[in-house]
N, C-alpha and C. Protein backbone atom coordinates (compact mmCIF):
# COMPACT_ATOMS: atom_id res chain seq x y z
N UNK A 1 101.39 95.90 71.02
CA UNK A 1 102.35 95.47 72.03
C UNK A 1 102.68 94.00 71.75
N UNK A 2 103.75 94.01 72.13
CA UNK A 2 104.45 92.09 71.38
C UNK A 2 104.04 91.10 72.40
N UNK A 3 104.02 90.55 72.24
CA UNK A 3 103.78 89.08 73.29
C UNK A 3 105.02 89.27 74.26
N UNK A 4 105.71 89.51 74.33
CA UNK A 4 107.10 89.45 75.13
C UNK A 4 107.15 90.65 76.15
N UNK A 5 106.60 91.92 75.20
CA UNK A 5 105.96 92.80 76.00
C UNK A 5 105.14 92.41 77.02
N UNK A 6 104.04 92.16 76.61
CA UNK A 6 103.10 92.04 77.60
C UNK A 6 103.14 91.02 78.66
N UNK A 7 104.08 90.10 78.53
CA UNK A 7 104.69 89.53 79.35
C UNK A 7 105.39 89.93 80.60
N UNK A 8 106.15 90.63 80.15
CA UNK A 8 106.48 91.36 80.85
C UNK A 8 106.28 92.64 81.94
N UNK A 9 105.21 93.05 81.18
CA UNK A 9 104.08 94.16 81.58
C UNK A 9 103.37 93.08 82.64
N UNK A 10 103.10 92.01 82.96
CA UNK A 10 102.45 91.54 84.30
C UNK A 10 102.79 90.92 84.93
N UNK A 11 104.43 90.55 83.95
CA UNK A 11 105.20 90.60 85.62
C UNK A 11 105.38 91.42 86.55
N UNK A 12 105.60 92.90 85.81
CA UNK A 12 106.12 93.95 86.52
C UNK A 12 105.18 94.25 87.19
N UNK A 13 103.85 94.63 86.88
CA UNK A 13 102.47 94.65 87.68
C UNK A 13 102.19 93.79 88.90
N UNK A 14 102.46 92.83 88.28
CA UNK A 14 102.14 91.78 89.77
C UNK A 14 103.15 92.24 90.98
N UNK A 15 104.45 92.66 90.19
CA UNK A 15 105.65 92.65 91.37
C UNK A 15 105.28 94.00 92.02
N UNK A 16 104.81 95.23 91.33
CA UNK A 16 104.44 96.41 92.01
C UNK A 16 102.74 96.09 92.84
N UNK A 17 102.20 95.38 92.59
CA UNK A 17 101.04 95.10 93.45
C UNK A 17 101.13 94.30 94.60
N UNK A 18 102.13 93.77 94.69
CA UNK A 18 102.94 92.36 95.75
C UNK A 18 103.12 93.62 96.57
N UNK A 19 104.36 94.68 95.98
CA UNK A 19 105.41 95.99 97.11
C UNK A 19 103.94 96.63 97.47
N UNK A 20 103.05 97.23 96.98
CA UNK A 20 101.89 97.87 97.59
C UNK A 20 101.10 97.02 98.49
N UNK A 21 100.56 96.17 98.53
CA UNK A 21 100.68 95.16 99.72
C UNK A 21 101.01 94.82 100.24
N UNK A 22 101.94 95.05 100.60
CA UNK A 22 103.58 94.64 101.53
C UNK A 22 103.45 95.81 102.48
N UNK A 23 103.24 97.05 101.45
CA UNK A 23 103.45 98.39 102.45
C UNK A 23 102.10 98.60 103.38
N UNK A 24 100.64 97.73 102.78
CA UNK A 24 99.55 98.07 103.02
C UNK A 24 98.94 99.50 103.11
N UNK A 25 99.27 99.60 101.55
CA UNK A 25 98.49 100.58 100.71
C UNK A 25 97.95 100.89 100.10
N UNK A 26 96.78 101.50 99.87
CA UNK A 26 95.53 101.40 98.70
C UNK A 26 96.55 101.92 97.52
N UNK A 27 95.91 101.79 96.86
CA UNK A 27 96.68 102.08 95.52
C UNK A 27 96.12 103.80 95.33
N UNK A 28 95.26 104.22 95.97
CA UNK A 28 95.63 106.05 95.89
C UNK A 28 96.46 106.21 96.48
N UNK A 29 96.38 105.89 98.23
CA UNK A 29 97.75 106.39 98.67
C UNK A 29 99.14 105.67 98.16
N UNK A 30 99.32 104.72 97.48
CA UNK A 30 100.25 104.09 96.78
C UNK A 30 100.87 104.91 95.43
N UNK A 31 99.77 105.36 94.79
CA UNK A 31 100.24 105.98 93.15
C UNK A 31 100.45 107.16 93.83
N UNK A 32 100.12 107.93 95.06
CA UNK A 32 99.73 109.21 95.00
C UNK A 32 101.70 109.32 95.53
N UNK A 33 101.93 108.47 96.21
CA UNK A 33 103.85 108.78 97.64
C UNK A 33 104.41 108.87 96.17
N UNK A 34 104.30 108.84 94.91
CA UNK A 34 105.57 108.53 93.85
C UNK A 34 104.91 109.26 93.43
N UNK A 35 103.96 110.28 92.46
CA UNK A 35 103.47 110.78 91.56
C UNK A 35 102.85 110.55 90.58
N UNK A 36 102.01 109.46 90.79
CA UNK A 36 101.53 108.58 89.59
C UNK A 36 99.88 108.91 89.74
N UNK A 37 99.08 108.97 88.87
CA UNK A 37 97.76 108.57 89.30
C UNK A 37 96.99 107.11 89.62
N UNK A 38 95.72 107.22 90.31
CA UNK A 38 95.41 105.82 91.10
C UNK A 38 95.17 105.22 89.53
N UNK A 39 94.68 105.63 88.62
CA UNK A 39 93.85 105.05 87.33
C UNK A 39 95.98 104.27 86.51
N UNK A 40 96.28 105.15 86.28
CA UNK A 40 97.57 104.55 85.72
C UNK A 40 98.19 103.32 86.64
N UNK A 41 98.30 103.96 87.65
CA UNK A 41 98.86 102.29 88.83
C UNK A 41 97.88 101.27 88.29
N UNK A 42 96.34 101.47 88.67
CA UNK A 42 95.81 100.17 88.12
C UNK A 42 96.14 99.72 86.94
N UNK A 43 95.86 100.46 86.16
CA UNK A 43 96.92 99.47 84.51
C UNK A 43 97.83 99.09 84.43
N UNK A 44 98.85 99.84 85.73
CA UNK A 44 100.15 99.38 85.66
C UNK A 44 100.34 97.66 86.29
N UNK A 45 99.70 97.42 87.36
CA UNK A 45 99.51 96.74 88.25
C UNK A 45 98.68 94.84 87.55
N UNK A 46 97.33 95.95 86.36
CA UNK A 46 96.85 94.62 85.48
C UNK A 46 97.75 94.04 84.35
N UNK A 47 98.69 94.81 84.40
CA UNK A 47 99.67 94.25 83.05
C UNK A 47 99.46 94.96 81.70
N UNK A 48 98.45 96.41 81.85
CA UNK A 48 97.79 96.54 80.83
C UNK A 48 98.67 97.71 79.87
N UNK A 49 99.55 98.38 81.25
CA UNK A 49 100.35 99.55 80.74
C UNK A 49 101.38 99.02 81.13
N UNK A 50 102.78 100.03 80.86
CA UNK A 50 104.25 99.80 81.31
C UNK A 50 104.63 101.17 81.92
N UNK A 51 104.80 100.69 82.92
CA UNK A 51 105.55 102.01 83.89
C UNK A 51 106.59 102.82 83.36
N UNK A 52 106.98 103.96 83.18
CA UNK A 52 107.51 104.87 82.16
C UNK A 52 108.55 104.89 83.40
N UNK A 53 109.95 105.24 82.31
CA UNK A 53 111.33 105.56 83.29
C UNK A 53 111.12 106.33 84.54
N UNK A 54 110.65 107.45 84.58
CA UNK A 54 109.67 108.43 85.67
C UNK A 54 109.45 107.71 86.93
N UNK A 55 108.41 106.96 86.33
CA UNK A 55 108.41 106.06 87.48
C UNK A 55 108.58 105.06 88.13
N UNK A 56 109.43 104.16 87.27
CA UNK A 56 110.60 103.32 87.67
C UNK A 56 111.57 104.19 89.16
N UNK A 57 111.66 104.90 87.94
CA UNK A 57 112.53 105.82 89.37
C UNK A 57 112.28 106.32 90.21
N UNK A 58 111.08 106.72 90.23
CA UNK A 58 109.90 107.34 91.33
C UNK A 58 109.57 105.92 92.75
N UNK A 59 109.76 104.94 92.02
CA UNK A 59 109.35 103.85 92.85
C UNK A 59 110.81 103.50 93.52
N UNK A 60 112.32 103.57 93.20
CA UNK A 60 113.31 103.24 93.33
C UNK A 60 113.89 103.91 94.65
N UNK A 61 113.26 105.71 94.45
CA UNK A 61 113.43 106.53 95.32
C UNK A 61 112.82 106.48 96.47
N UNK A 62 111.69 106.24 96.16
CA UNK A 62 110.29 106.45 97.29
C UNK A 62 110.30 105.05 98.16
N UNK A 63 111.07 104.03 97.56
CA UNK A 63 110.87 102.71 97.70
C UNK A 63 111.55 102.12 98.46
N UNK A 64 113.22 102.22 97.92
CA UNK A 64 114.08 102.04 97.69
C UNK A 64 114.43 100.27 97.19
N UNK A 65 113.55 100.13 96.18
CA UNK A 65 113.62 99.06 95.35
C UNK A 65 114.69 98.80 94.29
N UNK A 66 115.42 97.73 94.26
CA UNK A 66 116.58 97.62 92.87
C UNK A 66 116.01 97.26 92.13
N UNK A 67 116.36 98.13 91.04
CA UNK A 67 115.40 98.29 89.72
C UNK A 67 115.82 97.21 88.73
N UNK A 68 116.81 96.01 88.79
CA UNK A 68 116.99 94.81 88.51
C UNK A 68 116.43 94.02 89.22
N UNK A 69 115.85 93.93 90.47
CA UNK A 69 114.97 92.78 90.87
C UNK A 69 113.56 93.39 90.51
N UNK A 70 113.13 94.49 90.60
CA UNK A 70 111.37 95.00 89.71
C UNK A 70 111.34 94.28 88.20
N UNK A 71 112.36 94.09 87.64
CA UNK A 71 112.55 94.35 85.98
C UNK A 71 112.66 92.89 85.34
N UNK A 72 113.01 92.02 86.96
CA UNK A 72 113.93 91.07 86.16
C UNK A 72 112.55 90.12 86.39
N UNK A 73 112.95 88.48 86.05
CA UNK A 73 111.99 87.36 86.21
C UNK A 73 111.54 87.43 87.42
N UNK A 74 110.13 86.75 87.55
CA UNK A 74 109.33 86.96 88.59
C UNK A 74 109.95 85.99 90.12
N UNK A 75 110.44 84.87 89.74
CA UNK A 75 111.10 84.25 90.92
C UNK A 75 112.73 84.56 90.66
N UNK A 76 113.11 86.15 90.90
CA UNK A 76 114.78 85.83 90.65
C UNK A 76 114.79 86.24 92.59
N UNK A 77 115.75 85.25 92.48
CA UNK A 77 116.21 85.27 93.93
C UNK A 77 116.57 86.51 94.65
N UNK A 78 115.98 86.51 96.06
CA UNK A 78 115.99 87.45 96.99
C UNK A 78 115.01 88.53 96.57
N UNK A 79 114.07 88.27 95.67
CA UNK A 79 112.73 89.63 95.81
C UNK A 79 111.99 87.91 95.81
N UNK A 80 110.81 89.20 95.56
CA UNK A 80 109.52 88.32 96.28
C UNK A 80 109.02 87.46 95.88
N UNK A 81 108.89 86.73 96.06
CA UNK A 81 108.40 84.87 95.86
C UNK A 81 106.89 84.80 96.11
N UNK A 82 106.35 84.08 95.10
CA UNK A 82 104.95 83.78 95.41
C UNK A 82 104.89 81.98 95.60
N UNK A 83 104.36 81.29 96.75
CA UNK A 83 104.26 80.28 97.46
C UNK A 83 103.29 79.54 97.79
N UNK A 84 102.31 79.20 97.41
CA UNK A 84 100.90 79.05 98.54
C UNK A 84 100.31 79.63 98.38
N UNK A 85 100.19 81.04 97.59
CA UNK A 85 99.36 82.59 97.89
C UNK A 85 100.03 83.31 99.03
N UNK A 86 101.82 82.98 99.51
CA UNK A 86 101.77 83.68 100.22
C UNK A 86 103.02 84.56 99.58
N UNK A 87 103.47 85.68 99.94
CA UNK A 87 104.61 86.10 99.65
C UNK A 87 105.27 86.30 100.40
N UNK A 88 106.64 86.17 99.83
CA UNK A 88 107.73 86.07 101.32
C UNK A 88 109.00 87.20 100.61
N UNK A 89 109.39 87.70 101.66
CA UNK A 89 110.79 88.70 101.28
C UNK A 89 112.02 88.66 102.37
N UNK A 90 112.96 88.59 101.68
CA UNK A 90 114.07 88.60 102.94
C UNK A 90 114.36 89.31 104.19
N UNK A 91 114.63 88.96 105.01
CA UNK A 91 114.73 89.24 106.69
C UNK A 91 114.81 90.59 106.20
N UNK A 92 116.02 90.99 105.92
CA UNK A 92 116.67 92.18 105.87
C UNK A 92 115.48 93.48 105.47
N UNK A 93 114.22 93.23 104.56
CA UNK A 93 113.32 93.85 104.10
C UNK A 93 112.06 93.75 105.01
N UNK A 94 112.33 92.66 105.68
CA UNK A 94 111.07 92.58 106.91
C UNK A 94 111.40 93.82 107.70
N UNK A 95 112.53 93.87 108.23
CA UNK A 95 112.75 94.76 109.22
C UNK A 95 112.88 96.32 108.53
N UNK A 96 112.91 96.86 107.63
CA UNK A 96 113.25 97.62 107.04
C UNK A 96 111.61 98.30 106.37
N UNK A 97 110.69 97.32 106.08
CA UNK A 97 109.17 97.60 106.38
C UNK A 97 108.76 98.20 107.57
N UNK A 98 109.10 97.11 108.61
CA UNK A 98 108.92 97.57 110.29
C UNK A 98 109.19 98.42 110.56
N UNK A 99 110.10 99.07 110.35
CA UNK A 99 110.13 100.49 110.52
C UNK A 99 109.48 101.39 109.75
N UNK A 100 109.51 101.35 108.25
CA UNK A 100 108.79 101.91 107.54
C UNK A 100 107.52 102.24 107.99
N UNK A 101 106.93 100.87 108.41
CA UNK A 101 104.95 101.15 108.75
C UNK A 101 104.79 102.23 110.25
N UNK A 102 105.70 102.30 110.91
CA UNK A 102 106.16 103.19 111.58
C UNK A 102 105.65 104.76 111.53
N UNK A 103 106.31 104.90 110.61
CA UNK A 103 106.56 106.37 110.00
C UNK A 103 104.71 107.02 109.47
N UNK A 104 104.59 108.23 109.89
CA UNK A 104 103.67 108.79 109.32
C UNK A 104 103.55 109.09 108.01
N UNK A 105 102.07 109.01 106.99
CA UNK A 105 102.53 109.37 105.70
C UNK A 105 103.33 110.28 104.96
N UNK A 106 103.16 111.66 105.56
CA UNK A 106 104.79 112.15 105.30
C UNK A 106 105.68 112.04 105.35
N UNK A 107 106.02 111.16 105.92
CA UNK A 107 107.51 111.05 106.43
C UNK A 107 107.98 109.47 105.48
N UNK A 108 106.87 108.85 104.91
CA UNK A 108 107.05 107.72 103.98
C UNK A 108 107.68 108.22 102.42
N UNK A 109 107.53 109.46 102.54
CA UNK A 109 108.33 109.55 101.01
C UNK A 109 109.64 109.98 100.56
């Protein structure tokens, strides 16, 4: 894997471990709402693997994440910002969680 790769591989990890904490979800019930296993999320998550088109899209659907702010640089404006140790996301996604955490696990996918 190239240096540029793997670069990339923990950005994308960090940014899918930020959205699973956001939703406050273990990463079984996290890999399990998209179809992934808990062992692959964790690699996905350490930077160690790269999330396959599958589940790019699996996360896009289930998510409803733009798959240019998952993909792109880690501070591109309007996804999630790391600050302090804290993360922050726009109003519009606060409220749109709030309802989300709402919902029973069936009804989350």
């Amino acid at each position: 894997m190239s240096q540029k790769i793997k670069v990339w591989c923990n950005m994308t990890g960090e940014k899918i471990r930020a959205l699973r904490k956001l939703f406050r979800l273990s990463q079984v019930e996290f890999a399990k709402s998209f179809g992934i296993s808990q062992g692959n999320l964790s690699e996905i998550e350490k930077g160690k693997s790269k999330p396959s088109a599958d589940t790019l899209i699996a996360l896009r659907t289930t998510y409803g994440i733009d798959l240019n702010d998952l993909l792109g640089e880690v501070n591109q404006k309007d996804f999630y910002t790391k600050r302090s140790n804290i993360w922050t996301i726009p109003s519009t996604e606060v409220e749109l969680l709030s309802h989300f955490r709402k919902l029973d696990i069936r009804n989350k996918r």
